[in-house]
N, C-alpha and C. Protein backbone atom coordinates (compact mmCIF):
# COMPACT_ATOMS: atom_id res chain seq x y z
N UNK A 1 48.26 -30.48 5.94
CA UNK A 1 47.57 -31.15 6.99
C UNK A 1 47.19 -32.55 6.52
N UNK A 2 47.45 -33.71 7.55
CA UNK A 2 47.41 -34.89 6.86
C UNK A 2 45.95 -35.32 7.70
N UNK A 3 45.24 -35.67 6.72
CA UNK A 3 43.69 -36.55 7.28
C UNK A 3 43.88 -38.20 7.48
N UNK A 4 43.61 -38.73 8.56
CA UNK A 4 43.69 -40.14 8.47
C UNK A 4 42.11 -40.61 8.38
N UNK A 5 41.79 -41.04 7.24
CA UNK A 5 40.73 -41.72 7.20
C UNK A 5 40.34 -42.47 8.63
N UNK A 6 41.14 -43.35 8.77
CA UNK A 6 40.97 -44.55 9.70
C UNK A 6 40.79 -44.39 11.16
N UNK A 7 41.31 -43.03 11.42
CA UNK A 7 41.02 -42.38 12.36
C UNK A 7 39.82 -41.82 12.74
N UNK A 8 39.25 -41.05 11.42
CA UNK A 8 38.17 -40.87 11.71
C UNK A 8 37.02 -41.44 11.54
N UNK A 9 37.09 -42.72 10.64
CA UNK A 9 36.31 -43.81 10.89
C UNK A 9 36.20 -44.23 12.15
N UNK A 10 37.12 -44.43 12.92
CA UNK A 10 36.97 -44.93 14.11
C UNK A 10 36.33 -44.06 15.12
N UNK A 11 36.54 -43.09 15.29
CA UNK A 11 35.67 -41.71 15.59
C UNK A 11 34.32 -41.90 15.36
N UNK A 12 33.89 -42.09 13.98
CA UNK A 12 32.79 -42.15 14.08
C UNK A 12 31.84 -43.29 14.03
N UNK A 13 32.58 -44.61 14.00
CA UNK A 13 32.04 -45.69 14.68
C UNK A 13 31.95 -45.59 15.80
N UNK A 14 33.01 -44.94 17.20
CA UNK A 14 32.45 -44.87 18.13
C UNK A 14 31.61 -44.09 18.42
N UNK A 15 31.32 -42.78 18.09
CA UNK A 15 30.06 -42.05 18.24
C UNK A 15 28.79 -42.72 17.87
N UNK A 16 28.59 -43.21 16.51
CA UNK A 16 27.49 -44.02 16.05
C UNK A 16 26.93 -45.36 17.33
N UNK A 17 28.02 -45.97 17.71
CA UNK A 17 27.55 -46.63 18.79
C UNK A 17 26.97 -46.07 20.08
N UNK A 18 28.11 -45.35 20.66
CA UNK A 18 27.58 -44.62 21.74
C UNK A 18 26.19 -43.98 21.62
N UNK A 19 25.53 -43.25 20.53
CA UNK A 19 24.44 -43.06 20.21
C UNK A 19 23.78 -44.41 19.93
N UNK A 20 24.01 -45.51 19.63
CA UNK A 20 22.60 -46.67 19.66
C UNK A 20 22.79 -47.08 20.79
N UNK A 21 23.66 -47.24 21.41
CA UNK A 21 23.70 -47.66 23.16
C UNK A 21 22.87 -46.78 24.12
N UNK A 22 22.96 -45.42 23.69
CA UNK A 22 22.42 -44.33 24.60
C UNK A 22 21.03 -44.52 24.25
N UNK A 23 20.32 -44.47 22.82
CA UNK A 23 19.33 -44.67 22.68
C UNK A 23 18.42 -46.14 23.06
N UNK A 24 19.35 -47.20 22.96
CA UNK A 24 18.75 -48.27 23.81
C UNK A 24 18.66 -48.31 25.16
N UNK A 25 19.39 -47.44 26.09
CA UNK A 25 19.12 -47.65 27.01
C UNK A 25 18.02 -46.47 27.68
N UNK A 26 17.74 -45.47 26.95
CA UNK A 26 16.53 -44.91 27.26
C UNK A 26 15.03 -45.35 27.02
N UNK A 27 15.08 -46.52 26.15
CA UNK A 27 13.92 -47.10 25.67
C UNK A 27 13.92 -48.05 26.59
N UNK A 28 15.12 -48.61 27.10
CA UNK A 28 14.52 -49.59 28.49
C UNK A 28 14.58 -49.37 29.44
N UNK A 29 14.92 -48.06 30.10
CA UNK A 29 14.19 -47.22 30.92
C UNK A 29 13.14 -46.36 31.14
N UNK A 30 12.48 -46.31 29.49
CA UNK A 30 10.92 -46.15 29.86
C UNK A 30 10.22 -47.36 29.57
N UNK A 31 10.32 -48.51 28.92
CA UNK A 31 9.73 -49.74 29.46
C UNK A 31 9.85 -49.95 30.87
N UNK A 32 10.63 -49.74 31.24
CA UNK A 32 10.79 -50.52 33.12
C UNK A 32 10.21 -49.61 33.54
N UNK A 33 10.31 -47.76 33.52
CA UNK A 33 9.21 -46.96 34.58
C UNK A 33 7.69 -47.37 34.23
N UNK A 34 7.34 -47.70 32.81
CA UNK A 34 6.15 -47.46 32.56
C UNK A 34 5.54 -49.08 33.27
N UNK A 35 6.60 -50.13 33.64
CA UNK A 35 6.09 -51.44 34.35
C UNK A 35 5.96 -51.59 35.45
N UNK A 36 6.78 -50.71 36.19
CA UNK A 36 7.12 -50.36 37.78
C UNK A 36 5.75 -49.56 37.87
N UNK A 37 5.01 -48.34 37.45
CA UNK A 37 4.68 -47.15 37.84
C UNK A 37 2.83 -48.24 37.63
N UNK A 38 1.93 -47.98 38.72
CA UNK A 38 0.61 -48.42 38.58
C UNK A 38 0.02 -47.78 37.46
N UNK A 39 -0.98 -48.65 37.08
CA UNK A 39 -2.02 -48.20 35.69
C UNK A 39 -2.53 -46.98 36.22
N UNK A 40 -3.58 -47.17 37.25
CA UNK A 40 -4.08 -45.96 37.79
C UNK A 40 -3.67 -45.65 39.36
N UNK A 41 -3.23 -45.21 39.93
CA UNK A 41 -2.63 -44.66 41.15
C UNK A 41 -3.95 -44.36 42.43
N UNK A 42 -4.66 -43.75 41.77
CA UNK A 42 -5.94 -43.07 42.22
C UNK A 42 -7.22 -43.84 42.55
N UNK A 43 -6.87 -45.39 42.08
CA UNK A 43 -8.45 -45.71 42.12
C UNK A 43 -8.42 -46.54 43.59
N UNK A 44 -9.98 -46.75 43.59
CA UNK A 44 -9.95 -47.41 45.39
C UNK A 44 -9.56 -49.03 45.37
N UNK A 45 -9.00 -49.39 46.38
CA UNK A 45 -8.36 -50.33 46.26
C UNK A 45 -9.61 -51.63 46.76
N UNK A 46 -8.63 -52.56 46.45
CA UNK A 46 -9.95 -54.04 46.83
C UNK A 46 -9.74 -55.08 47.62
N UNK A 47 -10.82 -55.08 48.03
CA UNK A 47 -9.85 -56.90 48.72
C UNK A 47 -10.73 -56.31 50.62
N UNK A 48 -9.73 -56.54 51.49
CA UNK A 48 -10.12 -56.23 52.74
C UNK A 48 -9.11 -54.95 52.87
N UNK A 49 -8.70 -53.92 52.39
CA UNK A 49 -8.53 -52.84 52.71
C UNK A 49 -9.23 -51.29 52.90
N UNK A 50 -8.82 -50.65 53.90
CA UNK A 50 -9.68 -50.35 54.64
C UNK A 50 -9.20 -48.78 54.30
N UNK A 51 -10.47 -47.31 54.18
CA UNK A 51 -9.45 -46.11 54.31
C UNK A 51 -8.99 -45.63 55.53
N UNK A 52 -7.78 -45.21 55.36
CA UNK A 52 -7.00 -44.52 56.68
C UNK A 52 -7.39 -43.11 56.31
N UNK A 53 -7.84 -42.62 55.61
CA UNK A 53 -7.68 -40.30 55.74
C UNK A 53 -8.79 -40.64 55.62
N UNK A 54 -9.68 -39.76 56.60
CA UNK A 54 -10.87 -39.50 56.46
C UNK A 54 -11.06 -37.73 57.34
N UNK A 55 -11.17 -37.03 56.12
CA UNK A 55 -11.24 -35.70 55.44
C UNK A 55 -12.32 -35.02 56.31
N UNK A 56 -12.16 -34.24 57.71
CA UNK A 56 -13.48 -33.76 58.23
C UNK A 56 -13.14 -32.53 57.82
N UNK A 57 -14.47 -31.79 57.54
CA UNK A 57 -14.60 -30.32 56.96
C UNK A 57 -14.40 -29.34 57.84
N UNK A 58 -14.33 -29.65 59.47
CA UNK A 58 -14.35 -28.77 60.72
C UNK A 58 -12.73 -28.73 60.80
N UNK A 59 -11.96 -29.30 60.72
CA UNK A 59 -10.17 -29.42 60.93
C UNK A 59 -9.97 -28.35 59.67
N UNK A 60 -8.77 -27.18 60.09
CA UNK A 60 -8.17 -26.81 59.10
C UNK A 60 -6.66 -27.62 58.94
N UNK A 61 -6.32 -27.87 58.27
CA UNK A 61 -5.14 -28.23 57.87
C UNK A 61 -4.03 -27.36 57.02
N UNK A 62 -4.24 -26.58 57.40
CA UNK A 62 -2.92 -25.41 56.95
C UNK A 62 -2.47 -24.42 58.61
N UNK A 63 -1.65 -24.33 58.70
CA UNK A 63 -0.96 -23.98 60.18
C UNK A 63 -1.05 -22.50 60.22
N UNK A 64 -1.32 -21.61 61.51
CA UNK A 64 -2.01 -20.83 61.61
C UNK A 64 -0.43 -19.77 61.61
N UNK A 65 0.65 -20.13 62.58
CA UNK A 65 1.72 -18.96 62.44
C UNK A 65 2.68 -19.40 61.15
N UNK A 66 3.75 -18.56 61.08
CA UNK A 66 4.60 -19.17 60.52
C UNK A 66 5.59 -19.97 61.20
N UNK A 67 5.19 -19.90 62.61
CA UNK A 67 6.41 -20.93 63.22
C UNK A 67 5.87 -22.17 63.02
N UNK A 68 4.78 -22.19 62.94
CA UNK A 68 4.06 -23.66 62.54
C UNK A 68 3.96 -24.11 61.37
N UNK A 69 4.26 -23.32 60.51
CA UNK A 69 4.30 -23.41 58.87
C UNK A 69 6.11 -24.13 58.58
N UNK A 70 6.86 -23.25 59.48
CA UNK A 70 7.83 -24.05 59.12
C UNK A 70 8.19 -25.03 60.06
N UNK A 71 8.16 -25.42 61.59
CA UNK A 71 7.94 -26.44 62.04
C UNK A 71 7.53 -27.94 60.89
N UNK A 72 5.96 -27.61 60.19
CA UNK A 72 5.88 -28.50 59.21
C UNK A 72 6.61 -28.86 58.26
N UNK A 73 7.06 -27.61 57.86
CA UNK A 73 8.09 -27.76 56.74
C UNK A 73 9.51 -28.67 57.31
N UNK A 74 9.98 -28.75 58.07
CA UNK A 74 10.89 -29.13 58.41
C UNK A 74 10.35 -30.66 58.72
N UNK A 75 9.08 -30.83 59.48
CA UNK A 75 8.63 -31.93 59.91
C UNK A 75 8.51 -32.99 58.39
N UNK A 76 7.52 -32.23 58.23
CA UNK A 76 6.97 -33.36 56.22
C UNK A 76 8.35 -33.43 55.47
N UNK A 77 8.84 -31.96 55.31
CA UNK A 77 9.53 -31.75 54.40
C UNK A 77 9.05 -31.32 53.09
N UNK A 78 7.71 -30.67 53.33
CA UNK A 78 7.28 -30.18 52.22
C UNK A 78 6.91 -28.14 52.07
């Protein structure tokens, strides 16, 4: 059985790359989510904005049949 060095040098230069390429490009895809994505999501906002949900304790908000359960489901999609 004949081994070609050069062959498999080349083999594994391209693997070695493909692995620092793959690994660079996961590191600048969590730089960019972590720049895109807000610090805090949750906090109240400022300026002249105003809240829209306002949470009354008398409304249930869960649907009473299941035709209405999945009606929603189909509606939200959740």
């Amino acid at each position: 059985m004949i081994v070609s060095v050069r062959r498999w040098a080349g083999r594994l230069r391209f693997v070695a790359l493909f692995l620092v390429c793959t690994y660079a490009m996961v590191q600048i895809l969590g730089i960019m989510s972590s720049w895109i994505a807000p610090v805090d999501k949750y906090k109240e906002p400022q300026g002249r904005a105003i809240k829209v949900f306002h949470s009354d304790p008398d409304i249930r908000m869960e649907p009473d049949t299941i035709t209405e359960r999945l009606r929603l489901f189909y509606w939200m999609g959740e």
